[in-house]
C-alpha atoms as a PDB file:
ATOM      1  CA  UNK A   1     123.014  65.861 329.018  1.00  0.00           C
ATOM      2  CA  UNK A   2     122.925  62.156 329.454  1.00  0.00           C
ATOM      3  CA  UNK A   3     126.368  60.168 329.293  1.00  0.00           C
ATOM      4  CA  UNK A   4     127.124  57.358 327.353  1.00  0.00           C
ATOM      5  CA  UNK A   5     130.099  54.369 327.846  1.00  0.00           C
ATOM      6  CA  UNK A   6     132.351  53.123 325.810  1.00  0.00           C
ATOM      7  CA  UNK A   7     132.173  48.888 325.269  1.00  0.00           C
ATOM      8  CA  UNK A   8     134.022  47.065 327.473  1.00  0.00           C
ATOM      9  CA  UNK A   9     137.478  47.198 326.413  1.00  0.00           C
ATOM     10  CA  UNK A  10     139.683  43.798 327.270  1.00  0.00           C
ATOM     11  CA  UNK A  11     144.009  43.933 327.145  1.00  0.00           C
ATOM     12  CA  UNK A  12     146.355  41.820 328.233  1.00  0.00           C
ATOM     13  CA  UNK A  13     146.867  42.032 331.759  1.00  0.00           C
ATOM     14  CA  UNK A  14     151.035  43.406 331.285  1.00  0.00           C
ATOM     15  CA  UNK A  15     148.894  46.382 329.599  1.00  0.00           C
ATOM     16  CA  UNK A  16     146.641  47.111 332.243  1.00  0.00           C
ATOM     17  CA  UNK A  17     149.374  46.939 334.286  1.00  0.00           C
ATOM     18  CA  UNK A  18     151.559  49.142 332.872  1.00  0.00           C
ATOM     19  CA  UNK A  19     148.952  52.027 332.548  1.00  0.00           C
ATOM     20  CA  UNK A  20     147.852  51.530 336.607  1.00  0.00           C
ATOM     21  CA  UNK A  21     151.574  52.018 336.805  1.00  0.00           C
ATOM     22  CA  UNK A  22     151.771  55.387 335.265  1.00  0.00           C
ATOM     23  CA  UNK A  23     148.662  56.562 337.450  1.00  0.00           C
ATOM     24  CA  UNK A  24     149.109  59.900 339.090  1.00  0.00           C
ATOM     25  CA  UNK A  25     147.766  60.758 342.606  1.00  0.00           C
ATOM     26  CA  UNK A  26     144.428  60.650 342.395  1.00  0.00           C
ATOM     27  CA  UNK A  27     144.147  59.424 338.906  1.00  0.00           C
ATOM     28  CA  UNK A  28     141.979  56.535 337.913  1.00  0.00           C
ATOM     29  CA  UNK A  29     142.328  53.925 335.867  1.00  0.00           C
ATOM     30  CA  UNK A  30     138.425  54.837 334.126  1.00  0.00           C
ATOM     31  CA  UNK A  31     139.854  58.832 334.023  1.00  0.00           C
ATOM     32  CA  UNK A  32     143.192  57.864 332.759  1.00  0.00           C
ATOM     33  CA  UNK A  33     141.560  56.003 329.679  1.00  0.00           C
ATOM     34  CA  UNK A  34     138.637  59.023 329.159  1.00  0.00           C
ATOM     35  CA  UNK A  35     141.810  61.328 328.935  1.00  0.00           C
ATOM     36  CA  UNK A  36     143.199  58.970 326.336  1.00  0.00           C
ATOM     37  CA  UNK A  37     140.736  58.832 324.160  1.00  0.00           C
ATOM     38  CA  UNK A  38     139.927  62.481 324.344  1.00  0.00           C
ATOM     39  CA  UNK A  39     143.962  63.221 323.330  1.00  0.00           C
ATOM     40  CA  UNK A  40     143.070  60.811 320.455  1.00  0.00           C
ATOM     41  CA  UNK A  41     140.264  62.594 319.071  1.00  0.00           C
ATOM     42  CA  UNK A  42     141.283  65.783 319.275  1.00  0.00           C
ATOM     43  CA  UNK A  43     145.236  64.513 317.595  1.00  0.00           C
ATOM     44  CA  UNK A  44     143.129  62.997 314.619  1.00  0.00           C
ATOM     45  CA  UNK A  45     140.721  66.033 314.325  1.00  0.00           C
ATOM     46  CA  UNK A  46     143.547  68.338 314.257  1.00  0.00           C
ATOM     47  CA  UNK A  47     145.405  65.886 311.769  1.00  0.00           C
ATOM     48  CA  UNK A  48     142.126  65.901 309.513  1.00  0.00           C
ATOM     49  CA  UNK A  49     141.784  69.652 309.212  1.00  0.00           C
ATOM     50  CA  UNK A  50     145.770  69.959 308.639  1.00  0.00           C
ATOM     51  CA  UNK A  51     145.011  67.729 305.581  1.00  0.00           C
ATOM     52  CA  UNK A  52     142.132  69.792 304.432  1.00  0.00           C
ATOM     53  CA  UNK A  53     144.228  72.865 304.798  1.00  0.00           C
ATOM     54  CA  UNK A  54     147.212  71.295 302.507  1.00  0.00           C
ATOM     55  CA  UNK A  55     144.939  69.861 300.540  1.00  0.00           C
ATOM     56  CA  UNK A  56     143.055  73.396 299.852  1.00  0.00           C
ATOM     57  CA  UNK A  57     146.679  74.798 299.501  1.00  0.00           C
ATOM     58  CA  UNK A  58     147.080  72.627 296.967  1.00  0.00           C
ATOM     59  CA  UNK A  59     143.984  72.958 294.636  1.00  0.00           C
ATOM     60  CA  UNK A  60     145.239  76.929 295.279  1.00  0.00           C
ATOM     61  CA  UNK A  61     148.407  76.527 294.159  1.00  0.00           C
ATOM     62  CA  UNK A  62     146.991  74.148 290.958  1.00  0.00           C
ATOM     63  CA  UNK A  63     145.084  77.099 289.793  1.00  0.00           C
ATOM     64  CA  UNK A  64     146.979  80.154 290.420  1.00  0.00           C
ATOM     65  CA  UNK A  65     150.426  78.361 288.930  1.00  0.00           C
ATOM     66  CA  UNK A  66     151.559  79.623 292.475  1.00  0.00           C
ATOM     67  CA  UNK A  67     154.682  76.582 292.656  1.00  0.00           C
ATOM     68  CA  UNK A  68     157.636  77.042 294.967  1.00  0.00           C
ATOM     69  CA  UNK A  69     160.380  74.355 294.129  1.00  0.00           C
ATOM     70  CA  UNK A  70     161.029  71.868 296.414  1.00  0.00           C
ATOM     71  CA  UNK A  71     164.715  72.529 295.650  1.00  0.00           C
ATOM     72  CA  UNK A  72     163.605  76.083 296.811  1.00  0.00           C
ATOM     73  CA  UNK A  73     162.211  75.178 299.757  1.00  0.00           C
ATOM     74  CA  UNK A  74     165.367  73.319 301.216  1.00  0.00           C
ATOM     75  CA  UNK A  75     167.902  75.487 300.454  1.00  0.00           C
ATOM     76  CA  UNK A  76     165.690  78.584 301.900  1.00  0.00           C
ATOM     77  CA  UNK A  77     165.111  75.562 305.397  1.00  0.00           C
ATOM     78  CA  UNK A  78     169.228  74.986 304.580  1.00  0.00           C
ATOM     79  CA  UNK A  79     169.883  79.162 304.760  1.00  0.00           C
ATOM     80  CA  UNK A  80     167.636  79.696 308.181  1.00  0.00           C
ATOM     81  CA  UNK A  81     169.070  76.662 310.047  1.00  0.00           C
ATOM     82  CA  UNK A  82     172.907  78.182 309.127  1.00  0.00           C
ATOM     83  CA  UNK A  83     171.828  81.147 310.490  1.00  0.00           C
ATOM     84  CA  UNK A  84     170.379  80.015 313.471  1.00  0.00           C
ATOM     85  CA  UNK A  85     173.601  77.894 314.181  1.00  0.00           C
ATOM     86  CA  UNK A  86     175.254  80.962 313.661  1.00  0.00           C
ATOM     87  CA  UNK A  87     173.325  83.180 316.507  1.00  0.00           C
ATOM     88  CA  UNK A  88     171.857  85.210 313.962  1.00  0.00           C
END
């Protein structure tokens, strides 16, 4: 498979500096950025299909009349945190 580039990307120079900073052994600058964008992509793919799930969850919910309170919700969050505090 062929590879592509991404355009030529310009940043203040305290910027570039501060990510050559945080290089690991080994690590370039090109790699560093590749890893970046790739954590990026896969944080907004995984924030897209979370959406589609609550979304779905919802139009479920809509037609089934299956509600829980929010008031529910909290107090049952409220009950499993004083547990946990508790050692339980």
């Amino acid at each position: 498979m062929k590879t592509a580039s991404f355009p030529s990307l310009r940043v203040d120079p305290e910027l570039r500096q501060a990510a050559e900073q945080v290089l690991e052994e080994g690590e370039s600058l090109s790699s560093f950025v590749e890893q970046s964008i790739r954590g990026n992509v896969e944080r907004r793919q995984f924030q897209r299909e979370f959406i589609a799930r609550g979304l779905l969850a919802r139009d479920n919910a809509s037609q089934n009349g299956a509600y829980v309170s929010s008031e529910a919700v909290v107090a049952r969050l409220e009950t499993m945190l004083a547990e946990s505090k508790a050692g339980k």
